[in-house]
PDB file of N, CA and C in Angstrom:
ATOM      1  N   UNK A   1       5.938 -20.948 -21.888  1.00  0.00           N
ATOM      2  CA  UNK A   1       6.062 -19.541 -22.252  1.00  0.00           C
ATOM      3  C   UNK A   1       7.458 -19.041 -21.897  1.00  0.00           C
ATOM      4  N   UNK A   2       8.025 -18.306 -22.833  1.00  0.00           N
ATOM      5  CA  UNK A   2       9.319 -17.376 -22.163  1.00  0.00           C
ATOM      6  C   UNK A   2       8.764 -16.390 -21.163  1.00  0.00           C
ATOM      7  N   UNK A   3      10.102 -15.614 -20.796  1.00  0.00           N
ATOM      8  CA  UNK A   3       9.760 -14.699 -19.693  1.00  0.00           C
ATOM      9  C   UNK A   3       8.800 -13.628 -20.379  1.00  0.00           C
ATOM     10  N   UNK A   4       9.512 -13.309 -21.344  1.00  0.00           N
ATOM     11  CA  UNK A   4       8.745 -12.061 -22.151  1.00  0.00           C
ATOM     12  C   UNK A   4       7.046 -12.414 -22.627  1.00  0.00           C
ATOM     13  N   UNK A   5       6.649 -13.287 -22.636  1.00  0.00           N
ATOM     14  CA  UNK A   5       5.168 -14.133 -23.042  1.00  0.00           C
ATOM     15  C   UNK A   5       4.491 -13.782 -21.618  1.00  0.00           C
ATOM     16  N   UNK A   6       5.104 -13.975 -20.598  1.00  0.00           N
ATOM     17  CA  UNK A   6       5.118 -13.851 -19.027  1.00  0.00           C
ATOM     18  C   UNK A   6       4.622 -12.860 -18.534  1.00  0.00           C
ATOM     19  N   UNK A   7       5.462 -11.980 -18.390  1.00  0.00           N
ATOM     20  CA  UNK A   7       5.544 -11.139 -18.815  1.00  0.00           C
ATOM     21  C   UNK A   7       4.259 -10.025 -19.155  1.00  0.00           C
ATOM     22  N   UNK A   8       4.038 -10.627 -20.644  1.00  0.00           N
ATOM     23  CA  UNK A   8       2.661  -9.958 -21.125  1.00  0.00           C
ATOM     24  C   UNK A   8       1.308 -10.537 -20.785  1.00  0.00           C
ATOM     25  N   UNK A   9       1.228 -11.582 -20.436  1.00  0.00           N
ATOM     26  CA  UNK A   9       0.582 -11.864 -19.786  1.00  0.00           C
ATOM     27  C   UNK A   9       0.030 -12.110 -18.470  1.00  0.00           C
ATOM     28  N   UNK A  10       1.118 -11.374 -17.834  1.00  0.00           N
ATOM     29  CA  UNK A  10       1.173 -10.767 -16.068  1.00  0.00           C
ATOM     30  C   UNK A  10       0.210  -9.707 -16.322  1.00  0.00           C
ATOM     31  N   UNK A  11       1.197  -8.725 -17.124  1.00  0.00           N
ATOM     32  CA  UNK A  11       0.243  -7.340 -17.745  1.00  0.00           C
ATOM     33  C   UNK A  11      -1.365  -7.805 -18.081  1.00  0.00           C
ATOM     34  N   UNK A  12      -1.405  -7.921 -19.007  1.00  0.00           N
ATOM     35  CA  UNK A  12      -3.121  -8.586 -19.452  1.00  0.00           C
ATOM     36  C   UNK A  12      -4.014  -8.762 -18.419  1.00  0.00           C
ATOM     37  N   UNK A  13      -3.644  -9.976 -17.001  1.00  0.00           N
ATOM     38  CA  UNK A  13      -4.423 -10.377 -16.496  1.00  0.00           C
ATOM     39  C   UNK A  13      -4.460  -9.107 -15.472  1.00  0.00           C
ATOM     40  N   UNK A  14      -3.456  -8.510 -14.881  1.00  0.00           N
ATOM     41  CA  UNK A  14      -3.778  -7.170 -14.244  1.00  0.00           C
ATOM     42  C   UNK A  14      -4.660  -6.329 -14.679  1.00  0.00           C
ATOM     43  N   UNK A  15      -4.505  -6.252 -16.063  1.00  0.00           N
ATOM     44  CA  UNK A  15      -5.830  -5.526 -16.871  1.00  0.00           C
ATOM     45  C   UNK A  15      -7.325  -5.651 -16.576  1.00  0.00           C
ATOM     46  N   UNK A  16      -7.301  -6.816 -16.883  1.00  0.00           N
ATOM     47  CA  UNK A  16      -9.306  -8.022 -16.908  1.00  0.00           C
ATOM     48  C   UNK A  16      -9.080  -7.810 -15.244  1.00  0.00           C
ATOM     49  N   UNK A  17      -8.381  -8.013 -14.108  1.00  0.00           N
ATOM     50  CA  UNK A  17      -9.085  -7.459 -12.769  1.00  0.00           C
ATOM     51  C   UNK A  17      -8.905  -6.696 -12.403  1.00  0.00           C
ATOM     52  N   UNK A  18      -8.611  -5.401 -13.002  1.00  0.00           N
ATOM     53  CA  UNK A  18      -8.847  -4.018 -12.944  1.00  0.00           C
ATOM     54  C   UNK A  18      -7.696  -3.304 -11.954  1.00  0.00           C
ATOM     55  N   UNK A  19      -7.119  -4.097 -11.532  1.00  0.00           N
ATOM     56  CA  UNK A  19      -5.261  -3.956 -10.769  1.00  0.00           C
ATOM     57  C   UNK A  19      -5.100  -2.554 -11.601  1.00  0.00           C
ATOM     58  N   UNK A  20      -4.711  -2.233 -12.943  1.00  0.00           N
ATOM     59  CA  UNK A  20      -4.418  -1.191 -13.359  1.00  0.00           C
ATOM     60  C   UNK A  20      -5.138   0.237 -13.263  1.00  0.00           C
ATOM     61  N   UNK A  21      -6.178  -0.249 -13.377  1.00  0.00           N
ATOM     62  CA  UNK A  21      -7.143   1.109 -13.251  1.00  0.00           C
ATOM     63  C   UNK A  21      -7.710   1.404 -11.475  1.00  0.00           C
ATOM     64  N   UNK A  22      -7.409   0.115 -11.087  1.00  0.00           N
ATOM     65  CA  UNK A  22      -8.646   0.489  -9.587  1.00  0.00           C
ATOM     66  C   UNK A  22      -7.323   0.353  -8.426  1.00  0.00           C
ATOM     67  N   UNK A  23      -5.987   0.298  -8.778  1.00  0.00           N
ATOM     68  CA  UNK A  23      -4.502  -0.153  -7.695  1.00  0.00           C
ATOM     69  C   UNK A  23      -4.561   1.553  -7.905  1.00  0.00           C
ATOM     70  N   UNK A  24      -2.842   1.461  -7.121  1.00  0.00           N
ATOM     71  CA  UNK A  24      -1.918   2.833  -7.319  1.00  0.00           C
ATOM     72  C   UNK A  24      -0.543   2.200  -7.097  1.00  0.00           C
ATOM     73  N   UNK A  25       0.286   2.730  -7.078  1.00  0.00           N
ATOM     74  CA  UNK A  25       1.571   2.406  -7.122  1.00  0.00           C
ATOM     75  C   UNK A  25       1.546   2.097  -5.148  1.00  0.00           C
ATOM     76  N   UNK A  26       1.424   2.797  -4.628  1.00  0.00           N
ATOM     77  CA  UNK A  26       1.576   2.273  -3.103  1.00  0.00           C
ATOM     78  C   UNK A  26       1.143   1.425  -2.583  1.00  0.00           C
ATOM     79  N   UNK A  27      -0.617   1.030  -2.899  1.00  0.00           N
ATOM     80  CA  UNK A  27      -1.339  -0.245  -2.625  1.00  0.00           C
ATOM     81  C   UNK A  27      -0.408  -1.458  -3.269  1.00  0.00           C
ATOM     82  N   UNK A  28       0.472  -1.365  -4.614  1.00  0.00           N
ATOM     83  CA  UNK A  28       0.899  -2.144  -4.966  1.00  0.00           C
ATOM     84  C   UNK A  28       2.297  -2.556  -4.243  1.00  0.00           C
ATOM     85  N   UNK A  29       3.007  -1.659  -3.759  1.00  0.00           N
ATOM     86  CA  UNK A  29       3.868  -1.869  -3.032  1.00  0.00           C
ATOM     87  C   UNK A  29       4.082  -2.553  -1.706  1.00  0.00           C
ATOM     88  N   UNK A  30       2.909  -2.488  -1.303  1.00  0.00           N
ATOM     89  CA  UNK A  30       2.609  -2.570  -0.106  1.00  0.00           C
ATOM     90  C   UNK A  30       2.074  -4.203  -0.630  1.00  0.00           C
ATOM     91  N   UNK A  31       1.425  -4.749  -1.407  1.00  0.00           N
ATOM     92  CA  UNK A  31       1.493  -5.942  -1.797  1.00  0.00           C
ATOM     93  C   UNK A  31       2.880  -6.801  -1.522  1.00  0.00           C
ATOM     94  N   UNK A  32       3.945  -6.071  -3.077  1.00  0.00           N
ATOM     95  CA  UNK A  32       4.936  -6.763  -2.883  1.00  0.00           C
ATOM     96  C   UNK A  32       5.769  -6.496  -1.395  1.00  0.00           C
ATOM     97  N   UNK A  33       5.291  -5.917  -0.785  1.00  0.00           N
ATOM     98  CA  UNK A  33       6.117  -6.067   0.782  1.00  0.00           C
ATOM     99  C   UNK A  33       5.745  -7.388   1.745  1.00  0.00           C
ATOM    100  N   UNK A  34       4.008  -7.347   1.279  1.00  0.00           N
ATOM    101  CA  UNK A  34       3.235  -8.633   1.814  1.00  0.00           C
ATOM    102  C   UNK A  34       4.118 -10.044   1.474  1.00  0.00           C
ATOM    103  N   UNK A  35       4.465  -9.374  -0.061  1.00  0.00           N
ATOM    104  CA  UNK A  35       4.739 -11.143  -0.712  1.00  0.00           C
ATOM    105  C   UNK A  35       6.236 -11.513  -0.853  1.00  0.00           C
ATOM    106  N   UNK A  36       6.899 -10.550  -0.096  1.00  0.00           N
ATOM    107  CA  UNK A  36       8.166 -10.517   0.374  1.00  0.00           C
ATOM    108  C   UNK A  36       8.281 -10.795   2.046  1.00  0.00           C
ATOM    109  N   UNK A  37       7.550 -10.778   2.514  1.00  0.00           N
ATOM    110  CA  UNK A  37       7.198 -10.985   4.041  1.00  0.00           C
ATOM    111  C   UNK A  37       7.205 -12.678   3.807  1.00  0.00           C
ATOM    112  N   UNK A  38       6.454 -13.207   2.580  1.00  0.00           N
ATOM    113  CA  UNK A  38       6.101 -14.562   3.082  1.00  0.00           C
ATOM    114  C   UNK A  38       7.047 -15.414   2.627  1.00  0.00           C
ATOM    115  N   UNK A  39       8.108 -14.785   1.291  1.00  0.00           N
ATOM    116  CA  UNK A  39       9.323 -15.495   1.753  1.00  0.00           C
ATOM    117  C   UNK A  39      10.520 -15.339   2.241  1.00  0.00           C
ATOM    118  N   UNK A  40      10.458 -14.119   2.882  1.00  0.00           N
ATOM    119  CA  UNK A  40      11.702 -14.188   4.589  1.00  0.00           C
ATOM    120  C   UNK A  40      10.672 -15.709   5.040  1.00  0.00           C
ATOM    121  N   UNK A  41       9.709 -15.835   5.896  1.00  0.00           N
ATOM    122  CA  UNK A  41       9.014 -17.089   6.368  1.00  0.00           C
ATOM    123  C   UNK A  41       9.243 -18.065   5.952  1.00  0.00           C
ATOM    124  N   UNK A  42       9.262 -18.274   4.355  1.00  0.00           N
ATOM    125  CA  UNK A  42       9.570 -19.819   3.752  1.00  0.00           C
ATOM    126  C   UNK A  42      11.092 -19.987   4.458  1.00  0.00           C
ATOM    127  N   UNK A  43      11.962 -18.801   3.737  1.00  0.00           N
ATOM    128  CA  UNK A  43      13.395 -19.187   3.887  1.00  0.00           C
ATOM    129  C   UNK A  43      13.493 -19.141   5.145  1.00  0.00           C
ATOM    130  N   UNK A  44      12.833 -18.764   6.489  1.00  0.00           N
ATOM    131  CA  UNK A  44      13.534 -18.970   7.893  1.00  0.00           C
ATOM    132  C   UNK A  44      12.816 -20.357   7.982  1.00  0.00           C
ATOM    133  N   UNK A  45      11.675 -20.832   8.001  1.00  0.00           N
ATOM    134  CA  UNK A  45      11.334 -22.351   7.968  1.00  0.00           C
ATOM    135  C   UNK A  45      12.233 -23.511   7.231  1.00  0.00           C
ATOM    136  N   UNK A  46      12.434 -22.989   5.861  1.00  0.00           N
ATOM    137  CA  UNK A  46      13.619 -23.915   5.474  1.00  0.00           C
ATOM    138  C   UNK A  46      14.794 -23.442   6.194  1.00  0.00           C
ATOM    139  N   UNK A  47      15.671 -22.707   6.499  1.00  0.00           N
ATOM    140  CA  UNK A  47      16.384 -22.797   7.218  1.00  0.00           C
ATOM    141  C   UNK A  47      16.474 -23.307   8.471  1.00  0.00           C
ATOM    142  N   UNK A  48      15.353 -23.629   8.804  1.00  0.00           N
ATOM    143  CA  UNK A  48      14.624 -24.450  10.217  1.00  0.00           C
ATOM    144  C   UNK A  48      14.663 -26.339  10.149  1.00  0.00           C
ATOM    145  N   UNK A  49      15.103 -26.380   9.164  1.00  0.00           N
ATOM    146  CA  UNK A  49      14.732 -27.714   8.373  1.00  0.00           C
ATOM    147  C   UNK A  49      13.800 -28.255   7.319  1.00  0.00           C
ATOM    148  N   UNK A  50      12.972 -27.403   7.380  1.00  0.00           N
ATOM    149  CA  UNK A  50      11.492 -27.940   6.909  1.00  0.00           C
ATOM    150  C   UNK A  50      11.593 -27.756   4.823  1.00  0.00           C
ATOM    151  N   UNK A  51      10.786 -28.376   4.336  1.00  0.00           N
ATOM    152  CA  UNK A  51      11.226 -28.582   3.139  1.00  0.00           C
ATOM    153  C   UNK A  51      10.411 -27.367   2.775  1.00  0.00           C
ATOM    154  N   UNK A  52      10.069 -26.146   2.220  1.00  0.00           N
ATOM    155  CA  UNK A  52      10.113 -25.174   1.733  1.00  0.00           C
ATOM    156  C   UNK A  52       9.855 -24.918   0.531  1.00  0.00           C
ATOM    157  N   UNK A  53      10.708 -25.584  -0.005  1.00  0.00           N
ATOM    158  CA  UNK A  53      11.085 -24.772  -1.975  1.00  0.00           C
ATOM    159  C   UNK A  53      10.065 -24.580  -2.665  1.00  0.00           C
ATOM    160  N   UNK A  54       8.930 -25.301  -2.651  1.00  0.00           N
ATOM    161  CA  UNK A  54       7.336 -24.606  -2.909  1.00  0.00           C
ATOM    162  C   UNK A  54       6.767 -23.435  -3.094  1.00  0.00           C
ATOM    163  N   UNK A  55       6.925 -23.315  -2.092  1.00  0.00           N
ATOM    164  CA  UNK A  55       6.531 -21.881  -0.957  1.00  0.00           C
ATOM    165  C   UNK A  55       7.519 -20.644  -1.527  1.00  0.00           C
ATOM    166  N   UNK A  56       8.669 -21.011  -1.725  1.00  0.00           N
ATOM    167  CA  UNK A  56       9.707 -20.206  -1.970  1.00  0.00           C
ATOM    168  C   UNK A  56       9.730 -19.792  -3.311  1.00  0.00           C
ATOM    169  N   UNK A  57       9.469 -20.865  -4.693  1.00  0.00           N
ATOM    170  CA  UNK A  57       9.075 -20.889  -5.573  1.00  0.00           C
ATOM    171  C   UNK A  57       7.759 -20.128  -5.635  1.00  0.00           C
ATOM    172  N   UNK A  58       6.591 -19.874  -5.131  1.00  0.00           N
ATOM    173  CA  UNK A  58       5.446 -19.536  -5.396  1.00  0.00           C
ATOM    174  C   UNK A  58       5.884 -17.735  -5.058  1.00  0.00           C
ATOM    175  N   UNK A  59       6.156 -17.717  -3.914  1.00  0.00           N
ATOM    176  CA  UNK A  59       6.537 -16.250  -3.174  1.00  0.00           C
ATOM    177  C   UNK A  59       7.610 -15.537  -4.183  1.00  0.00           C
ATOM    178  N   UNK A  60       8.725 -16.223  -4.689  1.00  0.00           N
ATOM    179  CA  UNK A  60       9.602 -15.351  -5.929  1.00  0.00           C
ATOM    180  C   UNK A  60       8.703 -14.692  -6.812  1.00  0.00           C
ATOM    181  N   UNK A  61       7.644 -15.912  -7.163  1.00  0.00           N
ATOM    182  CA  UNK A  61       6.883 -15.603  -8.736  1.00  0.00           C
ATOM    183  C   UNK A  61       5.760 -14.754  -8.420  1.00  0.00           C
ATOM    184  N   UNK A  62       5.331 -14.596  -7.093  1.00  0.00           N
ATOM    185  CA  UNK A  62       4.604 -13.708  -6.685  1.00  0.00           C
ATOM    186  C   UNK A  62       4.918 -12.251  -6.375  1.00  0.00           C
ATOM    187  N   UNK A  63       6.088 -12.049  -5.841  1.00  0.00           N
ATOM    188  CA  UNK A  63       6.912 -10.976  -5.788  1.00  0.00           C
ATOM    189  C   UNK A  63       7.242 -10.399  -7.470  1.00  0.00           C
ATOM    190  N   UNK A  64       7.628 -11.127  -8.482  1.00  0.00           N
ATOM    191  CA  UNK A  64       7.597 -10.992  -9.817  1.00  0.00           C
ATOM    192  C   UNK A  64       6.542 -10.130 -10.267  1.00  0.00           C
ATOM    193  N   UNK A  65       5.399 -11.000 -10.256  1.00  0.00           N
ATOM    194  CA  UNK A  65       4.499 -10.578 -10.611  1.00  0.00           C
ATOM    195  C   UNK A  65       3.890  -9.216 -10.057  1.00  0.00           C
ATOM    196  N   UNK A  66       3.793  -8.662  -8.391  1.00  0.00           N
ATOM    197  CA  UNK A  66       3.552  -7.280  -8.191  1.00  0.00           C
ATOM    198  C   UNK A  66       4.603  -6.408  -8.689  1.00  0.00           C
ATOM    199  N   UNK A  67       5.977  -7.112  -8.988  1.00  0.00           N
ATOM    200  CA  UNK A  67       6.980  -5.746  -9.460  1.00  0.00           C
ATOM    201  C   UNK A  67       6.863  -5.517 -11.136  1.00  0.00           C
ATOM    202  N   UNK A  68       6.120  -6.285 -11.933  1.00  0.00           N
ATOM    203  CA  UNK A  68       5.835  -6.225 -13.050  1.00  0.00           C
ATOM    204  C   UNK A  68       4.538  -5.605 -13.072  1.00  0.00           C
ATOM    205  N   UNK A  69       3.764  -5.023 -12.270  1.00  0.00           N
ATOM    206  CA  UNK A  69       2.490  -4.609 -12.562  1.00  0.00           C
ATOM    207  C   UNK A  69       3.099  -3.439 -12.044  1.00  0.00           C
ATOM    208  N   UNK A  70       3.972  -3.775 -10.422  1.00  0.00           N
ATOM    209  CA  UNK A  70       3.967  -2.093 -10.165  1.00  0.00           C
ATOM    210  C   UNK A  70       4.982  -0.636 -11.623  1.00  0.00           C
ATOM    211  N   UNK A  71       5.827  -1.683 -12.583  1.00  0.00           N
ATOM    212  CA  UNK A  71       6.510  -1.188 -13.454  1.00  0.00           C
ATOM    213  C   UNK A  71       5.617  -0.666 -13.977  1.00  0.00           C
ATOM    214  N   UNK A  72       4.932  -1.325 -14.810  1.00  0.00           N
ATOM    215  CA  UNK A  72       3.666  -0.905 -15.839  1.00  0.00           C
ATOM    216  C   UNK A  72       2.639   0.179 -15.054  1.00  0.00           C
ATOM    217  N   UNK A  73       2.507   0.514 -13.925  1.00  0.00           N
ATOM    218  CA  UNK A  73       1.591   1.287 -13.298  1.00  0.00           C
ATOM    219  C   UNK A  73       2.842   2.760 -13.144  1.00  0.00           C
ATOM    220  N   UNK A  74       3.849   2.949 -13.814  1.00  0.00           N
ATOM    221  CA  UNK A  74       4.852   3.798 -13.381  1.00  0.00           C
ATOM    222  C   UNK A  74       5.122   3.788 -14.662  1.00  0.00           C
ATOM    223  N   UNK A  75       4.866   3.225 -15.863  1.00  0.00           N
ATOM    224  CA  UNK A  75       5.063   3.663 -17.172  1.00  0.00           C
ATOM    225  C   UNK A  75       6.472   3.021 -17.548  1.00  0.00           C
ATOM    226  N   UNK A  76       6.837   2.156 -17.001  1.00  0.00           N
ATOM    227  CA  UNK A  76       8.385   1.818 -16.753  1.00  0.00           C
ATOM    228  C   UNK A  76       7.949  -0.465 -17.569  1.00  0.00           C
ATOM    229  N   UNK A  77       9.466  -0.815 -17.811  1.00  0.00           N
ATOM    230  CA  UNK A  77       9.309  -2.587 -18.204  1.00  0.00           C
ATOM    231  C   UNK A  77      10.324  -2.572 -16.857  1.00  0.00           C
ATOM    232  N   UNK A  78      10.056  -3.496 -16.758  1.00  0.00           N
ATOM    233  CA  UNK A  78      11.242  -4.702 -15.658  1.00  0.00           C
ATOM    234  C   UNK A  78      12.068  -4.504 -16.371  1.00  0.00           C
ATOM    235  N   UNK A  79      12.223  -4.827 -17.337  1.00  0.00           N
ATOM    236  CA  UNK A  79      13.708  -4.937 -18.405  1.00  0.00           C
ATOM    237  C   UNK A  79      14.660  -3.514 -18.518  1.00  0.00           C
ATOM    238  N   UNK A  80      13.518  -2.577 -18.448  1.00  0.00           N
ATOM    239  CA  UNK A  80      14.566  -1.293 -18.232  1.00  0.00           C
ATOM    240  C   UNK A  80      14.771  -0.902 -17.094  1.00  0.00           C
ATOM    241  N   UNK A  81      14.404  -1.390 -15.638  1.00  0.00           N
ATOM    242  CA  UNK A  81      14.312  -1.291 -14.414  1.00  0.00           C
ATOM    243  C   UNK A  81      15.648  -1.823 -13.932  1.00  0.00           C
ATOM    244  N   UNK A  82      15.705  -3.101 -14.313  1.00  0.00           N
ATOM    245  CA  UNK A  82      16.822  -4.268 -14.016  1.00  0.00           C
ATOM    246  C   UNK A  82      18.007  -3.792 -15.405  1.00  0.00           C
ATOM    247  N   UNK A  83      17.470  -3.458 -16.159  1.00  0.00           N
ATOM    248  CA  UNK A  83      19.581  -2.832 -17.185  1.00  0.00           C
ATOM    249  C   UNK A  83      19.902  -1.532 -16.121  1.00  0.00           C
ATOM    250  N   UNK A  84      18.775  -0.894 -15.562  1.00  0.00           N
ATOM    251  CA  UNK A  84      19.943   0.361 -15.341  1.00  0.00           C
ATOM    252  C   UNK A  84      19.968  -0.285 -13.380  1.00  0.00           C
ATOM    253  N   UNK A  85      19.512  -0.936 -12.893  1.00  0.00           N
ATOM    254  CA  UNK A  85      20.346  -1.545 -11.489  1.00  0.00           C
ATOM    255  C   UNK A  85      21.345  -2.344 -11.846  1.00  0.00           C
ATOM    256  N   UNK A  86      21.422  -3.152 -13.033  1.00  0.00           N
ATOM    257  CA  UNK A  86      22.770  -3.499 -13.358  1.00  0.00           C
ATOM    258  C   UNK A  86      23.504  -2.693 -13.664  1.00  0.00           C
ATOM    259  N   UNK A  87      23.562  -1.722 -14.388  1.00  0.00           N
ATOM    260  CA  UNK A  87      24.484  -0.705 -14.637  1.00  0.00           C
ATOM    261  C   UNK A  87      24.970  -0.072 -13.803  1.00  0.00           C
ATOM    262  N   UNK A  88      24.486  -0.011 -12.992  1.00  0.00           N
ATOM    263  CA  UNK A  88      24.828   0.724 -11.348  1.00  0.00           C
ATOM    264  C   UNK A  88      26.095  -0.186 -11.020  1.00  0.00           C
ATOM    265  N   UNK A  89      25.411  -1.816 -10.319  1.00  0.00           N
ATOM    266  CA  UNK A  89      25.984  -2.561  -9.874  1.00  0.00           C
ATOM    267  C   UNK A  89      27.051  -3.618 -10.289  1.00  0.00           C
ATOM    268  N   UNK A  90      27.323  -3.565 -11.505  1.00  0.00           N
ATOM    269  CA  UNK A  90      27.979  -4.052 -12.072  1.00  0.00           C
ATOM    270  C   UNK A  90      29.617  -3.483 -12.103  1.00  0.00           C
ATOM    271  N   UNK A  91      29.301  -1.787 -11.627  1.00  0.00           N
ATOM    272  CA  UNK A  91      30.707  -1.552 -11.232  1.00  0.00           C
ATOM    273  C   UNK A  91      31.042  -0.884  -9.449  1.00  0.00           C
ATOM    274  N   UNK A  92      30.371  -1.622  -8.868  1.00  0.00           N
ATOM    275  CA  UNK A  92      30.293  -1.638  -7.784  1.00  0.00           C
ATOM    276  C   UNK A  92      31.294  -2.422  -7.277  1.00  0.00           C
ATOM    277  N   UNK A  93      31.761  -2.031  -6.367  1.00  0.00           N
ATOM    278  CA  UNK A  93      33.217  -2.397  -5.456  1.00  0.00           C
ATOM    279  C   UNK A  93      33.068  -2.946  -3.873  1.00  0.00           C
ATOM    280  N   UNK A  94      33.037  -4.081  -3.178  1.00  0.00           N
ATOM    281  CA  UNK A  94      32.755  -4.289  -1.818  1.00  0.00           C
ATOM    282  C   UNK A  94      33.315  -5.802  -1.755  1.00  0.00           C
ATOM    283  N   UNK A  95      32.451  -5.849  -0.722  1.00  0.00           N
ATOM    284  CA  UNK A  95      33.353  -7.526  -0.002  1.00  0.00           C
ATOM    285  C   UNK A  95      32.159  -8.031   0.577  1.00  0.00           C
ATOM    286  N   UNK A  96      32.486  -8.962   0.920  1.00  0.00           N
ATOM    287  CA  UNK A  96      31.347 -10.162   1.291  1.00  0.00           C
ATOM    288  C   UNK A  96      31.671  -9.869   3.114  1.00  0.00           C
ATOM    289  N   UNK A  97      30.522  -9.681   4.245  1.00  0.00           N
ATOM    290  CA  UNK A  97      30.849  -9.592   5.571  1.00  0.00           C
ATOM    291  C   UNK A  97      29.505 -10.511   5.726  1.00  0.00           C
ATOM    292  N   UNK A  98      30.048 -11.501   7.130  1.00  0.00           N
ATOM    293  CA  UNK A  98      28.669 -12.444   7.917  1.00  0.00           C
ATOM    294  C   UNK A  98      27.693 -12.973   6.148  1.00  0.00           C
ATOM    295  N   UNK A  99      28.553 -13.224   4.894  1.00  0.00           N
ATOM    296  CA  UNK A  99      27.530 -13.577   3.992  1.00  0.00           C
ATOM    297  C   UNK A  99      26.792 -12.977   3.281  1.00  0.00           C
ATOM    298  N   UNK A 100      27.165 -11.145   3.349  1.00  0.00           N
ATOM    299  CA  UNK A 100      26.317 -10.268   3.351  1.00  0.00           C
ATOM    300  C   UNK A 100      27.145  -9.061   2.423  1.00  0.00           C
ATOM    301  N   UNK A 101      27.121  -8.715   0.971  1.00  0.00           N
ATOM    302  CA  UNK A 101      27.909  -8.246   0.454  1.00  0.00           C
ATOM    303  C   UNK A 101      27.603  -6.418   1.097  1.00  0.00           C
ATOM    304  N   UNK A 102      28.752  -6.253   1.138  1.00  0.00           N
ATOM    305  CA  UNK A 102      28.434  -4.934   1.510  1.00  0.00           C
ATOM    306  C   UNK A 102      29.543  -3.768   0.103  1.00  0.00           C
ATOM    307  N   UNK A 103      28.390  -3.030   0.006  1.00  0.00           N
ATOM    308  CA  UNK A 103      29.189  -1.955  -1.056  1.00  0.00           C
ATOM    309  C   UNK A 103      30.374  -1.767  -0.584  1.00  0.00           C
ATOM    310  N   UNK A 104      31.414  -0.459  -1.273  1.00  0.00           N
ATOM    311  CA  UNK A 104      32.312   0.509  -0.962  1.00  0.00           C
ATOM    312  C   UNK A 104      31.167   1.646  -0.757  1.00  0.00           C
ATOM    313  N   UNK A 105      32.270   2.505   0.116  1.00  0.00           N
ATOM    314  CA  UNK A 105      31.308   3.945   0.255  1.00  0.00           C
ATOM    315  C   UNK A 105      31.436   4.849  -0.407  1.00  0.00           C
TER     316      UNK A 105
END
């Protein structure tokens, strides 16, 4: 499947378990915070040594997936979410510190 097939079928299955009608935008957030919690964990374990990319792989596509339901529960696509944070950031001005880009102010 492309992303966009993905996508609609992220949507769909949120549908059939009732994520859309029986969530809210905060319960959902509070998800993707969960599924952002578990890969800070992958990546400090792989950074620990341990082989990871699984975990890391599963936790991206999981994080994906609550920010594509939480869009659609806000009337909003990923696709118009992510053009206008690029548009922002794309003329954004800063430097890289400890690895860590930091804006201009």
């Amino acid at each position: 499947m492309d992303y966009f097939e993905l996508e609609a079928a992220v949507e769909s299955w949120a549908e059939e378990k009732g994520i859309l009608d029986h969530s809210n935008p905060l319960k959902q957030a509070l998800k993707t915070q969960e599924e952002l919690s578990e890969l800070m964990e992958a990546i400090i374990d792989e950074q620990g040594g341990e082989n990871r990319t699984d975990e890391i792989e599963d936790a991206i596509g999981d994080i994906m997936v609550t920010m594509i339901i939480q869009a659609k529960m806000q009337g909003m696509t990923i696709e118009k979410c992510l053009e206008r944070a690029y548009n922002v950031i794309s003329k954004r001005t800063g430097k890289m510190v400890n690895g860590k880009f930091e804006k201009d102010a």
